[in-house]
Protein backbone atom coordinates (compact mmCIF):
# COMPACT_ATOMS: atom_id res chain seq x y z
CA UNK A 1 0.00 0.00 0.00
CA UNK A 2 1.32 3.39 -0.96
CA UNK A 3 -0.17 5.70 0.86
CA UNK A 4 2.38 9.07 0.70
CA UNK A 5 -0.62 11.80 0.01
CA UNK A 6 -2.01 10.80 3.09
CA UNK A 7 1.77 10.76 4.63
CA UNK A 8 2.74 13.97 3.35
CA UNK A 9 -0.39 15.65 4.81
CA UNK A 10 0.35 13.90 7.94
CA UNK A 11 3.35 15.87 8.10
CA UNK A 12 1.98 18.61 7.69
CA UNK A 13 -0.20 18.68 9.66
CA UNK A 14 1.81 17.70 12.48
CA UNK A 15 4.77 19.65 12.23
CA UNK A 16 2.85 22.78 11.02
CA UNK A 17 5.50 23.83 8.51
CA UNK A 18 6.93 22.83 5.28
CA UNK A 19 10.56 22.96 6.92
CA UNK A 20 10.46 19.99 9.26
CA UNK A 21 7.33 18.24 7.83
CA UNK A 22 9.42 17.77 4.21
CA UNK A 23 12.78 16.33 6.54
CA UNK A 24 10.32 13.87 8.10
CA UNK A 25 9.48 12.87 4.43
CA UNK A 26 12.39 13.30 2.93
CA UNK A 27 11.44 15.92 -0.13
CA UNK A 28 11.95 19.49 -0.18
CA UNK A 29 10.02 22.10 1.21
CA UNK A 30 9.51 23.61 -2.49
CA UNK A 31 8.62 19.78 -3.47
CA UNK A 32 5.88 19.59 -0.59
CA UNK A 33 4.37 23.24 -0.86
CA UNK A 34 3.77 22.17 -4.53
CA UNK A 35 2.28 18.69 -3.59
CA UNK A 36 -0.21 20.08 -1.39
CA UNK A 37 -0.88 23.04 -3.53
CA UNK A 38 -1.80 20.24 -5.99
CA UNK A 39 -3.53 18.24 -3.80
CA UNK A 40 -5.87 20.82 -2.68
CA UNK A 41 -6.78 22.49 -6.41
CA UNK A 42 -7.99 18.66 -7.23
CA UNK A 43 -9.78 18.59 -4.01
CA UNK A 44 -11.50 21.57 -4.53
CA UNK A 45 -10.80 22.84 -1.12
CA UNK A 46 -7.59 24.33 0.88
CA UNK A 47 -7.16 21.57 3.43
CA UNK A 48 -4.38 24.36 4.97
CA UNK A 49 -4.69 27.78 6.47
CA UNK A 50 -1.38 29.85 5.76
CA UNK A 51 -0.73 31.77 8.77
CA UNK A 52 2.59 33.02 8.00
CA UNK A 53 4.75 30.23 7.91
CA UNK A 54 2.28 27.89 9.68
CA UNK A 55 0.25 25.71 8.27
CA UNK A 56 -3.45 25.03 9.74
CA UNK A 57 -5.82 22.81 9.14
CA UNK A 58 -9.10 23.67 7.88
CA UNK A 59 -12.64 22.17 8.16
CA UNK A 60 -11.71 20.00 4.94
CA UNK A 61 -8.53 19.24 6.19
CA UNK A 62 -9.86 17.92 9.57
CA UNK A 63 -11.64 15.80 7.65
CA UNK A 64 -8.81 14.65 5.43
CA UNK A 65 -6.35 14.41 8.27
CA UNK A 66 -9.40 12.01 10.54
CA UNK A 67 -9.53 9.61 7.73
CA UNK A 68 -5.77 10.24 6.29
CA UNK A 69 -5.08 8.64 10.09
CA UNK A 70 -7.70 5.30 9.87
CA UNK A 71 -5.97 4.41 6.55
CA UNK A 72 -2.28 4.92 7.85
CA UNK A 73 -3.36 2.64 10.94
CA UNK A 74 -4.75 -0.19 8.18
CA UNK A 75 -1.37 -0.14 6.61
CA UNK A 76 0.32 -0.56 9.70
CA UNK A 77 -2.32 -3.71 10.35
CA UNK A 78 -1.37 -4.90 6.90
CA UNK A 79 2.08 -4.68 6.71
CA UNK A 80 2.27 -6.24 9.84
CA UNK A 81 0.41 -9.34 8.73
CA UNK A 82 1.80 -9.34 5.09
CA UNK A 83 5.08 -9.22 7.26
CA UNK A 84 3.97 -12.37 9.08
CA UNK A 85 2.98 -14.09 6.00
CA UNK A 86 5.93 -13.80 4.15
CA UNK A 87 8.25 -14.67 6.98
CA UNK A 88 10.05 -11.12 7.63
CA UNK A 89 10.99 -10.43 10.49
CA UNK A 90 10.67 -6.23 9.99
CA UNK A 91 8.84 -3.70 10.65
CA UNK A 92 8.36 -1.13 13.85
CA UNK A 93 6.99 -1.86 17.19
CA UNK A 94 5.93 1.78 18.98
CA UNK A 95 5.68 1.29 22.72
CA UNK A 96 4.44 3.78 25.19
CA UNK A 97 6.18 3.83 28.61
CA UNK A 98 5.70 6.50 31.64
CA UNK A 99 8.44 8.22 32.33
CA UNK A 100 10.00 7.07 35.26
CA UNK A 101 8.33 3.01 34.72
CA UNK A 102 9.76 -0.25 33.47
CA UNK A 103 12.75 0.56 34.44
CA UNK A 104 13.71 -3.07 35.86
CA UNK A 105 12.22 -5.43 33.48
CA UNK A 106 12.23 -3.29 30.27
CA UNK A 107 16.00 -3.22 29.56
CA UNK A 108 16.45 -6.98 29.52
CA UNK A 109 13.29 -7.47 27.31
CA UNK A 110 14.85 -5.06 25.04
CA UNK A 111 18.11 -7.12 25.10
CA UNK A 112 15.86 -10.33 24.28
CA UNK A 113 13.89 -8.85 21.40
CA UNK A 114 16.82 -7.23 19.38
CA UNK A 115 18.49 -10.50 19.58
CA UNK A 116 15.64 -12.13 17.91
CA UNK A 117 14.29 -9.82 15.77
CA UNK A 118 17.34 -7.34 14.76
CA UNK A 119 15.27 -5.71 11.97
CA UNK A 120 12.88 -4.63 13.62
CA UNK A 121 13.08 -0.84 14.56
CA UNK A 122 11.55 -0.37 18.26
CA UNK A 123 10.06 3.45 19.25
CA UNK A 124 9.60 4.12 22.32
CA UNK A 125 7.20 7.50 23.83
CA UNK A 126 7.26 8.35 27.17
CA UNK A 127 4.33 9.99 28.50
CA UNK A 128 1.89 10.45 31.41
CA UNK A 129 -0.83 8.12 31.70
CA UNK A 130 -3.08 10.15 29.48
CA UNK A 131 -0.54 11.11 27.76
CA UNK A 132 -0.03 7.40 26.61
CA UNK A 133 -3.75 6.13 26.52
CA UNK A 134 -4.27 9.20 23.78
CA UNK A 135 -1.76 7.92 21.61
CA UNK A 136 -2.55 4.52 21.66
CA UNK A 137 -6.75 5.12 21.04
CA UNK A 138 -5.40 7.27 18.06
CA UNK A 139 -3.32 4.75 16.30
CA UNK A 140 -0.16 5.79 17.20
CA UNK A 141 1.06 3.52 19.67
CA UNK A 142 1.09 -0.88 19.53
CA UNK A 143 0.61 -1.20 22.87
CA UNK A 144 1.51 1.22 26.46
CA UNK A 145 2.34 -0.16 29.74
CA UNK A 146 0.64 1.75 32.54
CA UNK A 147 -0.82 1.74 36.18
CA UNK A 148 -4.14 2.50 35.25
CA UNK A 149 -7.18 1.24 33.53
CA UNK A 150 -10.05 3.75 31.99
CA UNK A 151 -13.29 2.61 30.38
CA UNK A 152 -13.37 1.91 26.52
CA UNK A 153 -14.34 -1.38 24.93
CA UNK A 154 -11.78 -0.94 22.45
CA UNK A 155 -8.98 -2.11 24.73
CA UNK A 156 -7.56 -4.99 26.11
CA UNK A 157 -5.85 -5.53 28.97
CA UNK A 158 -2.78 -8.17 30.32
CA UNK A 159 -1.76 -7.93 34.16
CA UNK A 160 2.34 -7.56 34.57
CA UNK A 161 3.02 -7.31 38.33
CA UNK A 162 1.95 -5.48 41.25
CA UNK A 163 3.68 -2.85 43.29
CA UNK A 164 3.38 -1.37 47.07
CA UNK A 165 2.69 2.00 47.87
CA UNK A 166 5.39 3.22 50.57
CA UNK A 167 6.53 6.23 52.69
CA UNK A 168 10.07 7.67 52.34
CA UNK A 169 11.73 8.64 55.69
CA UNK A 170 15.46 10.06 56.40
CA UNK A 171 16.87 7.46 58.36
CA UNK A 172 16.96 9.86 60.99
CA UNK A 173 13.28 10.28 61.23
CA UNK A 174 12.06 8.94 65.03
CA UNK A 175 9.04 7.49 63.24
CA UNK A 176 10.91 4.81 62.18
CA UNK A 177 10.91 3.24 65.36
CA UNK A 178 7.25 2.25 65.05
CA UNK A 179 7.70 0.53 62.20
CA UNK A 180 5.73 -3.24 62.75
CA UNK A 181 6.57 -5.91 61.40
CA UNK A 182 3.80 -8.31 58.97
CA UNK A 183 3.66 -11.70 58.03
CA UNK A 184 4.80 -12.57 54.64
CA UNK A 185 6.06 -9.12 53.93
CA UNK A 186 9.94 -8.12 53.77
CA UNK A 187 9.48 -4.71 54.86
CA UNK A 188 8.27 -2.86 57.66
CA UNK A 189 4.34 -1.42 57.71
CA UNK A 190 4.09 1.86 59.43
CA UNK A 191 0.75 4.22 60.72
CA UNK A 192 0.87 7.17 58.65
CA UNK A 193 -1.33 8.73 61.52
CA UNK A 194 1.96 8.64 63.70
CA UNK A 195 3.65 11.51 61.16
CA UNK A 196 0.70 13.68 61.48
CA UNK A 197 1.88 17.63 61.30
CA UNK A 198 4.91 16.58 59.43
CA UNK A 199 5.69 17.47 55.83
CA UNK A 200 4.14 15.25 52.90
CA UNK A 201 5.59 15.31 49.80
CA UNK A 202 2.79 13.92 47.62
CA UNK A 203 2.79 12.93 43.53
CA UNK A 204 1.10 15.39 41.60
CA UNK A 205 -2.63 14.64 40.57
CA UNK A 206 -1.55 13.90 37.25
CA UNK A 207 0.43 10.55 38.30
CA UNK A 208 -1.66 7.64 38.82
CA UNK A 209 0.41 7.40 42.27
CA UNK A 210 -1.54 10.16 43.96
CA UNK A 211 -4.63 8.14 43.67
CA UNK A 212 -3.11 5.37 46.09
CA UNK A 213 -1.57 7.95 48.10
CA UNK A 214 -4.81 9.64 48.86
CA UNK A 215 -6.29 6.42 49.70
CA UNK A 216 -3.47 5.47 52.33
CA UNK A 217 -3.48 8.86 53.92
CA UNK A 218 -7.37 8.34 53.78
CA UNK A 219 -7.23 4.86 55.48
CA UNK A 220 -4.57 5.69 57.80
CA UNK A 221 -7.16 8.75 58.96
CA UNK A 222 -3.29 10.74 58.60
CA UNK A 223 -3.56 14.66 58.77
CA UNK A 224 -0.72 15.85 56.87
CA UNK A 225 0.82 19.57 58.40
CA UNK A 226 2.44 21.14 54.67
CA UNK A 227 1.90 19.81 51.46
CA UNK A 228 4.81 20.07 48.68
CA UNK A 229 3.91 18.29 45.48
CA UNK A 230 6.21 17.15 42.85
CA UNK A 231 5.53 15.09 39.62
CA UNK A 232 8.94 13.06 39.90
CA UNK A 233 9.19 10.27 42.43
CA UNK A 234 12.34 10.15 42.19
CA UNK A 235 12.95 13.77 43.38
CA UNK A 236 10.22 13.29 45.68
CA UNK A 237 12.49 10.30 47.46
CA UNK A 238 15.63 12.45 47.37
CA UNK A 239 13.63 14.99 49.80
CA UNK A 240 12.45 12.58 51.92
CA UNK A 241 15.93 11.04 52.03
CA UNK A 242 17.41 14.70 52.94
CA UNK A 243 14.57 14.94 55.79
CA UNK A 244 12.41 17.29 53.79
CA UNK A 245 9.35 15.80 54.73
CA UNK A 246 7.68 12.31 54.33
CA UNK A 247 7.79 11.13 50.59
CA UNK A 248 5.76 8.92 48.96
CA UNK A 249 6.47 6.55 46.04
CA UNK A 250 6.65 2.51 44.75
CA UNK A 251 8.53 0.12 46.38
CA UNK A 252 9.70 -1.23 42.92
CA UNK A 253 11.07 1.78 41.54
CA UNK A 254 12.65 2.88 45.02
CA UNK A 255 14.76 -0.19 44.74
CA UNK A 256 16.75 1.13 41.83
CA UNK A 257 17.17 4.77 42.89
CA UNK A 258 20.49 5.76 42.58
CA UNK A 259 20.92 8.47 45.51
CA UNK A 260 24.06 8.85 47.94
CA UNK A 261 22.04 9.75 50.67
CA UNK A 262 20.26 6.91 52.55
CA UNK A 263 16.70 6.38 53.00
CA UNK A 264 13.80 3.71 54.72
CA UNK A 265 10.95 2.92 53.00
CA UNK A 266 7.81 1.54 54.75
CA UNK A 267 4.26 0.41 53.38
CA UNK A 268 1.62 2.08 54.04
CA UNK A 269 -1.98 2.57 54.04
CA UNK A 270 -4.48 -1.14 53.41
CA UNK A 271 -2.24 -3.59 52.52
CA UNK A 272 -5.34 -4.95 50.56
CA UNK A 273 -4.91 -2.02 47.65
CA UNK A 274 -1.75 -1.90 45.45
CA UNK A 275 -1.01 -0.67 41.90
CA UNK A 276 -1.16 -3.10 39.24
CA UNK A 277 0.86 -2.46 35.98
CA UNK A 278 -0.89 -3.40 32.49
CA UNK A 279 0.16 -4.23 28.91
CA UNK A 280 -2.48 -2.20 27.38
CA UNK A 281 -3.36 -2.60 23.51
CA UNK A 282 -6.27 -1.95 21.12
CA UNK A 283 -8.67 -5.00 20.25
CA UNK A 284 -8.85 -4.17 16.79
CA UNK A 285 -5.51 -3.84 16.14
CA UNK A 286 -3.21 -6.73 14.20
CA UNK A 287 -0.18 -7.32 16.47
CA UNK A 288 2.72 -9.09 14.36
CA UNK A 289 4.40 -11.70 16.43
CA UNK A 290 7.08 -9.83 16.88
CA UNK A 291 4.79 -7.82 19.02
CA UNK A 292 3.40 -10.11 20.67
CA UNK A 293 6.97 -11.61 21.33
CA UNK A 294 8.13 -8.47 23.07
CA UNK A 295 4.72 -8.52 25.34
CA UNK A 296 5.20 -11.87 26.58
CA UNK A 297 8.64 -11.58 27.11
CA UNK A 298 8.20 -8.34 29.24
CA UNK A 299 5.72 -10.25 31.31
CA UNK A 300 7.78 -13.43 32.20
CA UNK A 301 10.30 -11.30 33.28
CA UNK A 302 8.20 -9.31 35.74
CA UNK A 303 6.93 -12.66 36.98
CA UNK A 304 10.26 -13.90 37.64
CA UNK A 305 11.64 -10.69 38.45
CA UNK A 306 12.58 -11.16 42.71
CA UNK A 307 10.24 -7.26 43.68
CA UNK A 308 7.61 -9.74 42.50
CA UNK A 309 8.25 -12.65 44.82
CA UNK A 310 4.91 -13.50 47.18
CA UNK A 311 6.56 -11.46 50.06
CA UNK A 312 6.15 -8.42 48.19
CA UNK A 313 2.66 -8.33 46.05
């Protein structure tokens, strides 16, 4: 399937000018201002605003760009499955990631997948939650890994692991001392009603993490004293570590921070409630087996990864 009209409008319309939108199809920006100048005389219609240099879609083009999208996706589906059929092993995988997530199991996947499949070119976005859930509903993504689940029957969900919510205390914090002990669990639960007044350095709103938070703090009937909130958890650690306040984040990702100044971590809030990280992908979308390769593969290695031993889900 050829399909570079819809490509070059694509570019277009996502860059907004001829400039970058011809290096991301490789033809000049004379070349591309004729194309669409073209394009739009047989249409009928300007599919482009000219605001300056920038280019902006009109009604028409809305339109083009909508559809322009739904057949780029069916190419992807096709030459995904024509890729399959004929036994060659290329072709893209685009994976969405949060930012500061998979950090444990995602390398050695990686390692795994290029092995196997060496043609393949892999993309990876990083994003917020909605960040990632837009791209993939829109085409652009395979499949996004994420602690969160929203409503839409187009999607399909595969459990990876689970995490614990814990507090971040400077190891000089006295609250550490009453820290209790629970069965099957390596570390140490702790009231979060014992640090009321003190400092909490919450996850912004926008992190899936504050959700949990709120519900320990909630649980724990906790009354915070100042609030300081941050959208990386691994800055949020470092101030807890430096006796800022009381930091929250995940027990997984706390295990890999690289920070010279020591911290303790406790869980918190009902040990019943924990994130749970998701392969998330579209129903009606092919996945070559490539794909599915790298999904499976990501999975088994959470499973046998030691953060998600019994003790600690």
């Amino acid at each position: 399937m050829d399909l570079k009209e819809q490509e070059y409008v694509l570019a277009i319309a996502h860059y907004g000018n001829l400039k970058d939108a011809s290096e991301e199809v490789g033809i000049t920006p004379p070349g591309l201002s004729t194309f669409i100048s073209t394009l739009e005389r047989r249409l009928g219609s300007p599919l482009f605003h000219r605001v300056g240099k920038r280019f902006v879609p009109t009604d028409a083009g809305k339109s083009y760009i909508f559809y322009a999208k739904k057949m780029y996706a069916f190419k992807r589906d096709f030459d995904a499955k024509l890729s399959d059929i004929k036994n060659e092993v290329t072709g893209q995988l685009n994976i969405g990631l949060q930012v500061i997530r998979a950090n444990v199991v995602f390398p050695p996947t990686m390692k795994l997948f290029s092995d196997k499949y060496p043609y393949v070119d892999v993309n990876i976005f990083e994003g917020s939650n909605d960040d990632l859930f837009e791209k993939l509903l829109s085409g652009n993504l395979d499949f996004i890994v994420v602690n969160k689940k929203i409503r839409n029957s187009f999607l399909e969900y595969r459990s990876i692991y689970n995490d614990r919510l814990v507090c971040i205390l400077s190891q000089e914090n006295k609250a550490i001392r009453s820290a209790t002990n629970i069965e099957g669990e390596k570390l140490k639960y702790l009231d979060l009603s014992i640090l009321d007044g003190e400092t909490f350095i919450m996850p912004s709103p926008v992190l899936a993490t504050r959700g949990y938070v709120d519900k320990a703090i909630a649980y724990s009937k906790a009354t915070p004293g100042r609030m300081l909130t941050l959208e990386n958890l691994g800055t949020i650690t470092q101030l807890a570590a430096e006796g800022v306040g009381v930091g929250f984040s995940l027990h997984r990702f706390t295990r890999y921070l690289m920070y010279p100044k020591p911290f303790s971590a406790f869980l918190v809030g009902d040990m019943k409630v924990y994130p749970t990280y998701y392969i998330v992908k579209r129903k009606d979308r092919y996945m070559p087996k490539y794909a599915s390769f790298f999904m499976d593969k990501l999975i088994a290695l959470s499973l046998a990864s030691p953060e998600n031993s019994p003790e600690n889900s």
